[in-house]
C-alpha atoms as a PDB file:
ATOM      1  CA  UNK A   1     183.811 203.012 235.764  1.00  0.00           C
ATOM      2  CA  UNK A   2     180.170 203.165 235.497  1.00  0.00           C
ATOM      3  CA  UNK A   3     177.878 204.507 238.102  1.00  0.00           C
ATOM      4  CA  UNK A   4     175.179 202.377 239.706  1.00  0.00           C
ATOM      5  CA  UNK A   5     172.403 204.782 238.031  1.00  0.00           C
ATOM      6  CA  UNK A   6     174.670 203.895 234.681  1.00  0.00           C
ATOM      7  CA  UNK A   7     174.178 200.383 234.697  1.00  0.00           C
ATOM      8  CA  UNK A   8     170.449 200.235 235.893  1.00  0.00           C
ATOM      9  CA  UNK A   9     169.753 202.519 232.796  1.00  0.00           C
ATOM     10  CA  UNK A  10     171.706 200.223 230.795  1.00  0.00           C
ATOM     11  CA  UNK A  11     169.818 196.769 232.322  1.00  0.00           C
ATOM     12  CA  UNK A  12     166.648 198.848 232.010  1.00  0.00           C
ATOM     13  CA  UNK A  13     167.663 199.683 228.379  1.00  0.00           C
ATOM     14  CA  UNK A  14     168.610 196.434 227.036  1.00  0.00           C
ATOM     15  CA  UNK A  15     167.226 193.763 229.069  1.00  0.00           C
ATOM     16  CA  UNK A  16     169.795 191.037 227.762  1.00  0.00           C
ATOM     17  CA  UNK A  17     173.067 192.351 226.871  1.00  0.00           C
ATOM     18  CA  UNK A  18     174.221 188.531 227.560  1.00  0.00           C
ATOM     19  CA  UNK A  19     173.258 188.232 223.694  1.00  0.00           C
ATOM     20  CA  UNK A  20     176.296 190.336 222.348  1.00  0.00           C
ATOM     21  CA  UNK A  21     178.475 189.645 225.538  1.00  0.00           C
ATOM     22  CA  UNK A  22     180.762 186.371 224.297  1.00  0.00           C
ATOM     23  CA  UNK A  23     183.319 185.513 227.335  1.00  0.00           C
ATOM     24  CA  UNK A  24     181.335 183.015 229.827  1.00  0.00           C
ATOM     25  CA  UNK A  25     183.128 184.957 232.777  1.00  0.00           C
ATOM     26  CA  UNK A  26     181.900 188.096 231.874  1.00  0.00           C
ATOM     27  CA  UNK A  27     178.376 186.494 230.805  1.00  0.00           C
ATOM     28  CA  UNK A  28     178.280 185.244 234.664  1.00  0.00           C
ATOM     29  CA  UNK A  29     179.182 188.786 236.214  1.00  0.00           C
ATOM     30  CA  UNK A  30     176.406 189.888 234.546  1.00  0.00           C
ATOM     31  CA  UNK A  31     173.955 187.700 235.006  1.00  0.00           C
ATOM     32  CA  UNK A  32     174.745 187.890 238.389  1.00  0.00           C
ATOM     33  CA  UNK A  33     174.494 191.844 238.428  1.00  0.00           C
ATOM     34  CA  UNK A  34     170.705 191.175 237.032  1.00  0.00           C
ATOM     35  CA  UNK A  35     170.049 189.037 239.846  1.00  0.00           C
ATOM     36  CA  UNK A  36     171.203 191.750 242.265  1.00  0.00           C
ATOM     37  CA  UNK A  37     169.136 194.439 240.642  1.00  0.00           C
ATOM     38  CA  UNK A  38     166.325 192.203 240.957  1.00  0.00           C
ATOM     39  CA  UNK A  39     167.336 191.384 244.445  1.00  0.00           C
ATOM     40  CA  UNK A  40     167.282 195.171 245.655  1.00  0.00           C
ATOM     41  CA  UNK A  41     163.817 195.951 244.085  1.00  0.00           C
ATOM     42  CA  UNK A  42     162.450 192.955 245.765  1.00  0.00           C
ATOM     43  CA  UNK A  43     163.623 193.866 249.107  1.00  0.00           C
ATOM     44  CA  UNK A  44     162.704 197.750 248.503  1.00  0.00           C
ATOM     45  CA  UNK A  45     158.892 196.698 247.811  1.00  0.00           C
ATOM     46  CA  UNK A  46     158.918 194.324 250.900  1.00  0.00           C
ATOM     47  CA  UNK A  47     160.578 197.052 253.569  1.00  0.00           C
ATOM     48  CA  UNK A  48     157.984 199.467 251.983  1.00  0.00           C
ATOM     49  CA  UNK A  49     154.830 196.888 252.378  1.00  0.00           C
ATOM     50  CA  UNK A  50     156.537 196.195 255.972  1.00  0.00           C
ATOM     51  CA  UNK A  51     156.220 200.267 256.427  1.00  0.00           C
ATOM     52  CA  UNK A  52     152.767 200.089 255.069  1.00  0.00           C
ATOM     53  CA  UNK A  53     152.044 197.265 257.556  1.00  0.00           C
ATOM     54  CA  UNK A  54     152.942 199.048 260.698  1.00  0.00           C
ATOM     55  CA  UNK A  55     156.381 197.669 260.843  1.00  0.00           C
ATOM     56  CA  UNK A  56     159.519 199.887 262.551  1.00  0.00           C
ATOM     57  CA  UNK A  57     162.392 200.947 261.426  1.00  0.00           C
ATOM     58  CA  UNK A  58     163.969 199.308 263.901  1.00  0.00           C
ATOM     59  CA  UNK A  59     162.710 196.091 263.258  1.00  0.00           C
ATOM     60  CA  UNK A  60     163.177 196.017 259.698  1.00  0.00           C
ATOM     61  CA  UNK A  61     167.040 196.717 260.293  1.00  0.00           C
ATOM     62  CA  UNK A  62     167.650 194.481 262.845  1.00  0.00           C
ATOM     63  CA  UNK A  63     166.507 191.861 259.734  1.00  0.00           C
ATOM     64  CA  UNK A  64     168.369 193.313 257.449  1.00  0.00           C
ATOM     65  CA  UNK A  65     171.700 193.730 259.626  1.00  0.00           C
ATOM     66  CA  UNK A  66     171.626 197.711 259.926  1.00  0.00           C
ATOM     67  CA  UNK A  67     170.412 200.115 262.400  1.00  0.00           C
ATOM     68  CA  UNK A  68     167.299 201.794 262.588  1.00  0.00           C
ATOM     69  CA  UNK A  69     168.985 204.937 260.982  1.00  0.00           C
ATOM     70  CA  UNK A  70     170.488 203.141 258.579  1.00  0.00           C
ATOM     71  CA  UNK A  71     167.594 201.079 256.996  1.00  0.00           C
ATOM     72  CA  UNK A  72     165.331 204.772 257.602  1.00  0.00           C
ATOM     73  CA  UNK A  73     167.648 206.866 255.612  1.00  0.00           C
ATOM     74  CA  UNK A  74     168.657 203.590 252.492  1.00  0.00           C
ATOM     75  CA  UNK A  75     164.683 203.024 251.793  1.00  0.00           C
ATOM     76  CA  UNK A  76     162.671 206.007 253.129  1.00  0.00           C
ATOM     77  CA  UNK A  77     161.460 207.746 250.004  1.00  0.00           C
END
């Protein structure tokens, strides 16, 4: 099983695998995977504009459903 650093270097590599991928299913998993990728660099830009902006670490968690700990030690660089 591939790692999560595997698959972003893979995404990151070949932008649409979809192409040689020729089950629907499997084109759906990873379309959805794309989306997800997308997803988490989206939300790691906003929490780090939010940081930029004065916002807490608690306050960012409590939005995104973690503790203050949790978000700090996921998205502090």
């Amino acid at each position: 099983m591939k790692t999560d650093e595997e698959l972003l270097a893979e995404i990151a590599a070949d932008p649409e695998p979809e192409m040689t991928i020729t089950d629907p299913a499997l084109i759906k998993v990873y379309q959805a995977l794309v989306e997800t990728v997308r997803a988490d660099k989206r939300l790691d830009e906003a929490v780090r504009d939010a940081r930029e902006q004065g916002q807490t670490w608690q306050a960012i968690g409590e939005i995104i459903g973690m503790t203050r700990q949790g978000a700090m030690k996921k998205f502090a660089a």
